[in-house]
C-alpha atoms as a PDB file:
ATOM      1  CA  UNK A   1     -46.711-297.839   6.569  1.00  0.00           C
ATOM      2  CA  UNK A   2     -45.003-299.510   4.255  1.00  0.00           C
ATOM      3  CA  UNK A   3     -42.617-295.738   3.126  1.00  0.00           C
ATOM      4  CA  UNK A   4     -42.310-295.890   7.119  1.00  0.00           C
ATOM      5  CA  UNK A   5     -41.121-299.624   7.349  1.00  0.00           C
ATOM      6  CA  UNK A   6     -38.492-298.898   4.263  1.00  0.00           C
ATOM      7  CA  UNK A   7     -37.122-296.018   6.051  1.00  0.00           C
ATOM      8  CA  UNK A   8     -36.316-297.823   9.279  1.00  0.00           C
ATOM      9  CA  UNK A   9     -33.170-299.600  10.054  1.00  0.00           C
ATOM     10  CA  UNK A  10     -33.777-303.083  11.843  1.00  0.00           C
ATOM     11  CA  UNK A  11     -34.651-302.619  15.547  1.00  0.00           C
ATOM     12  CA  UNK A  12     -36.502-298.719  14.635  1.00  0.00           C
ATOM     13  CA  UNK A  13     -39.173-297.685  16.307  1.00  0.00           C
ATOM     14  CA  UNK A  14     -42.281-296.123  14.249  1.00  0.00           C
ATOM     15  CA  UNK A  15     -44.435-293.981  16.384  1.00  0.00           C
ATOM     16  CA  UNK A  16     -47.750-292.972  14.482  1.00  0.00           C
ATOM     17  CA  UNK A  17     -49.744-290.220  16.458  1.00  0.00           C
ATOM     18  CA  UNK A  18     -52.990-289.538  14.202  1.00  0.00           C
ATOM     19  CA  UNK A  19     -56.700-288.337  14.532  1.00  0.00           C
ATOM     20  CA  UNK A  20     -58.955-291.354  15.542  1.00  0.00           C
ATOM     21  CA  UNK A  21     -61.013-292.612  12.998  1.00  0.00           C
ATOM     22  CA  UNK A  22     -64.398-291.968  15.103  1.00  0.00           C
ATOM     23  CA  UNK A  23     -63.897-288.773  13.243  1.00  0.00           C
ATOM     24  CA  UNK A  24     -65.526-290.445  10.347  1.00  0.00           C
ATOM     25  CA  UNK A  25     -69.088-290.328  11.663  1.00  0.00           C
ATOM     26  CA  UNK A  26     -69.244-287.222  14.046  1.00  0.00           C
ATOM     27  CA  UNK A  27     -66.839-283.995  13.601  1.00  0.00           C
ATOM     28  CA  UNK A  28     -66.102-284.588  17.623  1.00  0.00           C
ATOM     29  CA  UNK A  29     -62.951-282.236  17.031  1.00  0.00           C
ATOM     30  CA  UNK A  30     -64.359-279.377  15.505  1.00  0.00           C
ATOM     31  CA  UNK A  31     -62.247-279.334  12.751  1.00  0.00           C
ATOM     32  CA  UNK A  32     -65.468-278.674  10.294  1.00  0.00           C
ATOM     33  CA  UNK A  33     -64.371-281.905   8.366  1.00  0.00           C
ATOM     34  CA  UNK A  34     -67.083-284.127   6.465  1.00  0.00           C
ATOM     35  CA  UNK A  35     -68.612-286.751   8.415  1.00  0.00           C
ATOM     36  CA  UNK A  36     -69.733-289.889   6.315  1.00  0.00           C
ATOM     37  CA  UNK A  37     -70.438-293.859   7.490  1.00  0.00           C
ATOM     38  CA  UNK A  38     -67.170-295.634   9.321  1.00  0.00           C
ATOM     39  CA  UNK A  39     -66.807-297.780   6.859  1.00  0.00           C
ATOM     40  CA  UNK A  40     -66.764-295.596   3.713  1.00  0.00           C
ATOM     41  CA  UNK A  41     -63.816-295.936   1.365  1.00  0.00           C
ATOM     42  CA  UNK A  42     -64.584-292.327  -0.474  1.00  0.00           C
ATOM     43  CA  UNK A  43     -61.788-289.893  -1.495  1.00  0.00           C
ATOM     44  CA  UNK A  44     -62.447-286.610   0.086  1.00  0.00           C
ATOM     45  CA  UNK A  45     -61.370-283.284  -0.984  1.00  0.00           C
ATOM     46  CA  UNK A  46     -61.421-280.770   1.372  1.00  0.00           C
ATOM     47  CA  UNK A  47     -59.201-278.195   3.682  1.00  0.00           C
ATOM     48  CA  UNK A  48     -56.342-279.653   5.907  1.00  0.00           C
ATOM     49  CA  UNK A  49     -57.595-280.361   9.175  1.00  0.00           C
ATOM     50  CA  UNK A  50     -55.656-277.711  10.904  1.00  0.00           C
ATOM     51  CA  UNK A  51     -56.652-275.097   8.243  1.00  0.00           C
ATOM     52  CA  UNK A  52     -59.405-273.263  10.398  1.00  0.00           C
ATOM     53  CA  UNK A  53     -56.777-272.180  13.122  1.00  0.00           C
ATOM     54  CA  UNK A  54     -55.183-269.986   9.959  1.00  0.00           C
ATOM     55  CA  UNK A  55     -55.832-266.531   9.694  1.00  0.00           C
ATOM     56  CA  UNK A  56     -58.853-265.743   6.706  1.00  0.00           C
ATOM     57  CA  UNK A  57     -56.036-264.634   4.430  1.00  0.00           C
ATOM     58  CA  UNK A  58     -53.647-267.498   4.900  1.00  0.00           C
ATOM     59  CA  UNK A  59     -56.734-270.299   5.119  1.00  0.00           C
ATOM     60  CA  UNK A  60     -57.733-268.869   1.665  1.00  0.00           C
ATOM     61  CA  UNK A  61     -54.245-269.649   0.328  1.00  0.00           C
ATOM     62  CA  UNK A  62     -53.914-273.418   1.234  1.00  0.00           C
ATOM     63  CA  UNK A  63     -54.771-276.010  -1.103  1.00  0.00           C
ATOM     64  CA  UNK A  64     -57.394-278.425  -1.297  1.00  0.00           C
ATOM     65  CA  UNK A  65     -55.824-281.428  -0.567  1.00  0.00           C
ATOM     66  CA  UNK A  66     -57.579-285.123  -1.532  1.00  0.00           C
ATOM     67  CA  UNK A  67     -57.551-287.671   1.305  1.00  0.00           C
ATOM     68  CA  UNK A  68     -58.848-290.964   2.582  1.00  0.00           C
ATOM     69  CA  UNK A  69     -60.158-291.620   6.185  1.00  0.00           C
ATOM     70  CA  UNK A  70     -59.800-295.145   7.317  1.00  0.00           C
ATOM     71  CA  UNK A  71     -61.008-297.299  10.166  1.00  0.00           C
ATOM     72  CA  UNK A  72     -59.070-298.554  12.989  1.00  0.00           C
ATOM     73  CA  UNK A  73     -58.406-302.361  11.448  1.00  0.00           C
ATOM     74  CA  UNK A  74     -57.210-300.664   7.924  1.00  0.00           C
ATOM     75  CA  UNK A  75     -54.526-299.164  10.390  1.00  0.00           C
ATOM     76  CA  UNK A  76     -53.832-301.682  12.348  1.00  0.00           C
ATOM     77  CA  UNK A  77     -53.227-304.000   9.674  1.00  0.00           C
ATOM     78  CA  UNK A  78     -51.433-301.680   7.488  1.00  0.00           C
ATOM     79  CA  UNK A  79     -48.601-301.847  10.507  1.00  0.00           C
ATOM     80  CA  UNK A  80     -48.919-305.491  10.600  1.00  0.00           C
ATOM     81  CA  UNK A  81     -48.260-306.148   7.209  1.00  0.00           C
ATOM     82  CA  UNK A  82     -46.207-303.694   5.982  1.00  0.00           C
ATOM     83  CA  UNK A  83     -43.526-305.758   8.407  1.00  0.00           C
ATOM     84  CA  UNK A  84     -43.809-304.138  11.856  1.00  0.00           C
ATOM     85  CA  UNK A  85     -44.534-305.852  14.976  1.00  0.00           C
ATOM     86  CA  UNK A  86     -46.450-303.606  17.035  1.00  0.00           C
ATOM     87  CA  UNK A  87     -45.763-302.922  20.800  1.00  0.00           C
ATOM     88  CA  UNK A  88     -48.549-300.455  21.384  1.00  0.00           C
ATOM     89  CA  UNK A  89     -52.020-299.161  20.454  1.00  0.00           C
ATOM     90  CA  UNK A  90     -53.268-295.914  22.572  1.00  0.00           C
ATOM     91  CA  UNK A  91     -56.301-294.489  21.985  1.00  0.00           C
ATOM     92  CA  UNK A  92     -56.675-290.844  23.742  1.00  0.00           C
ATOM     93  CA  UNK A  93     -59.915-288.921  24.303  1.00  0.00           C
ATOM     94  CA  UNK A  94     -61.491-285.712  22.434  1.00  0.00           C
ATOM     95  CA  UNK A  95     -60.251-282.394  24.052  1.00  0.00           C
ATOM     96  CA  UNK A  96     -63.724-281.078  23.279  1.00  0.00           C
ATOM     97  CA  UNK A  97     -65.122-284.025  24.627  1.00  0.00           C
ATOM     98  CA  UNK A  98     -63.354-286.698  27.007  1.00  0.00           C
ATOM     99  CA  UNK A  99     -65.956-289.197  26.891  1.00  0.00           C
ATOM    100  CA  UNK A 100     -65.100-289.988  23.173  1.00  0.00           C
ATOM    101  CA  UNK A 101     -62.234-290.553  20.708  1.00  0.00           C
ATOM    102  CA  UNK A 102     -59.932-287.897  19.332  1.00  0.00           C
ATOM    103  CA  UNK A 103     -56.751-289.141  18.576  1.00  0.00           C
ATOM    104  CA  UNK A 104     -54.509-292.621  18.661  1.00  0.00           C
ATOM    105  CA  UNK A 105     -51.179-293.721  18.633  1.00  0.00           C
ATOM    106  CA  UNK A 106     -48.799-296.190  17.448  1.00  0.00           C
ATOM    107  CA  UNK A 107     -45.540-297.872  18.499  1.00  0.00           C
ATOM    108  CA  UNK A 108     -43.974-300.295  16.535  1.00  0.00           C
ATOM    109  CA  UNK A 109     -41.067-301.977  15.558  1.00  0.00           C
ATOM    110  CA  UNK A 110     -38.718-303.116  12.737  1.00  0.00           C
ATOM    111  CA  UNK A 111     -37.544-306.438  13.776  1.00  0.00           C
END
């Protein structure tokens, strides 16, 4: 947020569109991701998210990459205090299931 914030100009709008973090404790996507407890803090190393919609061949060529799933507060602070004032939280349902979370967005702006 705070790479986002720097790269605004006073009165920018920061849209963040993201998986929700429900993601954490149930794979409700499908995207064959580790599930762990909402509040974990653990570095994960795994495939891209997207990597399954790859062909074999190309799937096989993408990199582990290291990341960090976090829970909605560690989000909506991050905006918060990296200096945005935020207009808007959305939360959007699951395309493989509407009853639940599958993704969020974000609108704020540098004041």
């Amino acid at each position: 947020m705070d790479v986002m914030y720097s790269l605004l100009r006073p009165g920018g709008r920061m849209i963040c569109s993201d998986f929700h973090p429900f993601q954490k404790i149930a794979d409700i996507l499908e995207f064959q991701q580790p599930v762990t407890s909402y509040f974990s803090t653990d570095i994960i190393k795994g495939e891209m998210a997207h990597a399954r919609f790859y062909p074999e061949e190309i799937r096989r060529q993408i990199p582990l990459c290291e990341y960090r799933k976090y829970t909605i507060s560690e989000i909506i602070n991050a905006v918060i205090e990296s200096g945005f004032t935020l207009k808007r939280f959305d939360e959007h349902p699951a395309w493989t299931d509407p009853g639940l979370p599958g993704e969020f967005t974000v609108i704020a702006i540098k004041e």
